[in-house]
N, C-alpha and C. Protein backbone atom coordinates (compact mmCIF):
# COMPACT_ATOMS: atom_id res chain seq x y z
N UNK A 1 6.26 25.58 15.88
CA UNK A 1 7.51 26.25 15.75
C UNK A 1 7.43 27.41 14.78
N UNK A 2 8.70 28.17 14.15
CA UNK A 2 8.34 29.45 13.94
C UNK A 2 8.85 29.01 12.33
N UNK A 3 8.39 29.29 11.63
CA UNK A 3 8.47 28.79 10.02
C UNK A 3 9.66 28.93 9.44
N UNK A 4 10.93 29.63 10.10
CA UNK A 4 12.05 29.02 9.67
C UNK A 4 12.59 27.46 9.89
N UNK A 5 12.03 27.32 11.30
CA UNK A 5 12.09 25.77 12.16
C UNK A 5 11.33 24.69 11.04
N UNK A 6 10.25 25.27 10.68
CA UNK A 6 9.33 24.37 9.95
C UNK A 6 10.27 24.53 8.61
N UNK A 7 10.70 24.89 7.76
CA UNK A 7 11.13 24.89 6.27
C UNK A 7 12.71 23.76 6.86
N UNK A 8 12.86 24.20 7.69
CA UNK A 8 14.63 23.52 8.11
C UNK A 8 14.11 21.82 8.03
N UNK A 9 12.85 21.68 9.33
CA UNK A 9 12.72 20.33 9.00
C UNK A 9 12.29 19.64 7.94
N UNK A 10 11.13 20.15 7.41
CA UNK A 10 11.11 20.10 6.06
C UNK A 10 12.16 19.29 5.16
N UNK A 11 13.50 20.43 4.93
CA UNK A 11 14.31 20.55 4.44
C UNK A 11 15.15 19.07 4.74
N UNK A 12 15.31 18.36 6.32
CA UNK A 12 15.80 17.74 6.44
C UNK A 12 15.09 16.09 6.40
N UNK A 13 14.04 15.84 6.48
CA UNK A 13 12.71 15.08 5.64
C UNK A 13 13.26 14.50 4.34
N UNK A 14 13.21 15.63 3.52
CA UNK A 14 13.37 15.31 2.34
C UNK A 14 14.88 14.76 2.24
N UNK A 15 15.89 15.26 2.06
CA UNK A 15 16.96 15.30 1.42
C UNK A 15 18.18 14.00 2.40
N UNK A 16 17.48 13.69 4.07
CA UNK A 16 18.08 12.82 4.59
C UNK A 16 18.16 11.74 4.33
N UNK A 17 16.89 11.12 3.62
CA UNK A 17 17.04 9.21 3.09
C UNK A 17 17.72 9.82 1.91
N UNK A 18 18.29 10.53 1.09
CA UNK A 18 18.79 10.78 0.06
C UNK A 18 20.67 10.53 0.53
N UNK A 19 20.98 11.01 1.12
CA UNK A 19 22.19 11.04 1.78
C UNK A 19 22.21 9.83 2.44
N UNK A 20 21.07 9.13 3.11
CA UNK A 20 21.48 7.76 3.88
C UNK A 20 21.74 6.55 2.70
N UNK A 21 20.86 6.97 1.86
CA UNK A 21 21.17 6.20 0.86
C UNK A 21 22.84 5.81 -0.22
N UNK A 22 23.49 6.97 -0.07
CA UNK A 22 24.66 6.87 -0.29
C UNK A 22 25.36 6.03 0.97
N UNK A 23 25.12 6.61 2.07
CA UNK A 23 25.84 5.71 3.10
C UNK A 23 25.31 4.28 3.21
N UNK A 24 24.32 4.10 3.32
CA UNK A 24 23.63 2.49 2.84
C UNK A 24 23.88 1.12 1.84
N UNK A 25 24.83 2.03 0.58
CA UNK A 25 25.09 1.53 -0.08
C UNK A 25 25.96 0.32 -0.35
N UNK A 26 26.93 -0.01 0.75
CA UNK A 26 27.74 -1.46 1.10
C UNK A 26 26.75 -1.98 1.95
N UNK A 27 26.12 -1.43 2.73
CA UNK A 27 25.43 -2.40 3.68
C UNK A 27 24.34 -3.40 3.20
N UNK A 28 24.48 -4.18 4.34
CA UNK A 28 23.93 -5.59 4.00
C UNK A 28 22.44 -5.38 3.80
N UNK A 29 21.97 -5.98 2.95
CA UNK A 29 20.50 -5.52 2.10
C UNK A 29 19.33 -5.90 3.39
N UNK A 30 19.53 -6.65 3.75
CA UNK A 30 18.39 -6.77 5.06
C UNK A 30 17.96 -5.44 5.78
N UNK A 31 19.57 -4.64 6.50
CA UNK A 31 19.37 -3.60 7.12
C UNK A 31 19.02 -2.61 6.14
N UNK A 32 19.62 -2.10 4.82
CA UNK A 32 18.79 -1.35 4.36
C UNK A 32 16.89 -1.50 3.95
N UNK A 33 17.06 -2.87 3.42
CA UNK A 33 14.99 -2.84 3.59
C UNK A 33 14.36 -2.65 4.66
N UNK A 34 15.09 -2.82 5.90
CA UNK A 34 14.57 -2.23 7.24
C UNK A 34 14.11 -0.95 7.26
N UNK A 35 15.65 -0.04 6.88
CA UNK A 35 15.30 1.57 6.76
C UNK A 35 14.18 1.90 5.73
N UNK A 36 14.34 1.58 4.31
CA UNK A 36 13.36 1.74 3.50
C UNK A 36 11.86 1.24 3.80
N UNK A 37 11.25 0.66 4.81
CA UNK A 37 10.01 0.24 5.24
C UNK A 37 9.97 0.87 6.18
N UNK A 38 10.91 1.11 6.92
CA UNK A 38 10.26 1.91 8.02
C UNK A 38 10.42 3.54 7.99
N UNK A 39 11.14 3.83 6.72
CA UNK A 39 10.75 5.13 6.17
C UNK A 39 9.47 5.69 5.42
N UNK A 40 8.66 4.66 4.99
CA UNK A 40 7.59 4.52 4.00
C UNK A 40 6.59 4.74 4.81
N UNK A 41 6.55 3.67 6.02
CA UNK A 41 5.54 4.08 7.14
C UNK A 41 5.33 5.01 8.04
N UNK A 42 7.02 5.03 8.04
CA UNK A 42 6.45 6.57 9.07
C UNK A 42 6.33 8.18 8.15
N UNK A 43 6.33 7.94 6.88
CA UNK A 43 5.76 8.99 6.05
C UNK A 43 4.39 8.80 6.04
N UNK A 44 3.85 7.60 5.87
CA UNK A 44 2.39 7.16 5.56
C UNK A 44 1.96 7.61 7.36
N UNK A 45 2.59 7.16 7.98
CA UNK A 45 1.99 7.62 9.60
C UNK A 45 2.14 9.24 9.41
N UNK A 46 2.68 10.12 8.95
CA UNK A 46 2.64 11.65 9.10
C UNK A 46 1.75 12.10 8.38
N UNK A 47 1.86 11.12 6.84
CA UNK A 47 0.19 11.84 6.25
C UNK A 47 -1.03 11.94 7.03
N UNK A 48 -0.86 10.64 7.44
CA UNK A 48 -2.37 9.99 8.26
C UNK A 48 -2.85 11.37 9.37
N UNK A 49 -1.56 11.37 10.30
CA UNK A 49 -1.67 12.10 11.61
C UNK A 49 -2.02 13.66 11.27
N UNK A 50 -1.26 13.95 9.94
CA UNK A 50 -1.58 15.62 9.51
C UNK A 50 -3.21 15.85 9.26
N UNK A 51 -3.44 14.87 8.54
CA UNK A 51 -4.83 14.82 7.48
C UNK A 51 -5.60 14.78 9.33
N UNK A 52 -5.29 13.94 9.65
CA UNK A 52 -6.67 13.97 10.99
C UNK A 52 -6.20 15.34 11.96
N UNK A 53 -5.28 15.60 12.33
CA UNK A 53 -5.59 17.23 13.27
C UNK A 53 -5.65 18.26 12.18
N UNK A 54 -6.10 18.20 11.23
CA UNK A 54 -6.30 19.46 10.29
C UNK A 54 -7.93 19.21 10.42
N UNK A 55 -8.37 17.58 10.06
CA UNK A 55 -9.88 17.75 9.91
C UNK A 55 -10.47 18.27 11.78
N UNK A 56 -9.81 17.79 12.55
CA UNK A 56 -10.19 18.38 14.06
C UNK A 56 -10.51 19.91 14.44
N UNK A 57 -9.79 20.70 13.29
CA UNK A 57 -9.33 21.96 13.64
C UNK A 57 -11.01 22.44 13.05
C-alpha cells in the first residue's frame, strides 16, 4: 500500500487495544484474557511473518 495507508494502519495497531481496553473494562475477565492473548500472539505472529519475508527478499 502507499505509505499514508501504511502509517494509518500502523496508527491503528497501536492505539486500538488502548481504546478496547477502556471498553473492556466491566467485562467479564475471561473475555478480556481472551483478547489480551490473542493480541500478544498475533503481534508475536506479525513479528515472526515480517522477520521471515524480509530475510526472503
Amino acid at each position: 500500500g502507499t505509505p499514508a495507508a501504511q502509517t494509518q494502519q500502523t496508527a491503528m495497531l497501536q492505539y486500538l487495544p488502548m481504546i478496547f481496553l477502556v471498553f473492556f473494562w466491566n467485562f467479564p475477565s475471561g473475555l478480556v484474557l481472551y483478547w489480551l492473548m490473542n493480541n500478544i500472539f498475533t503481534i508475536i505472529q506479525t513479528v515472526i511473518v515480517n522477520k521471515l519475508s524480509h530475510s526472503g527478499k
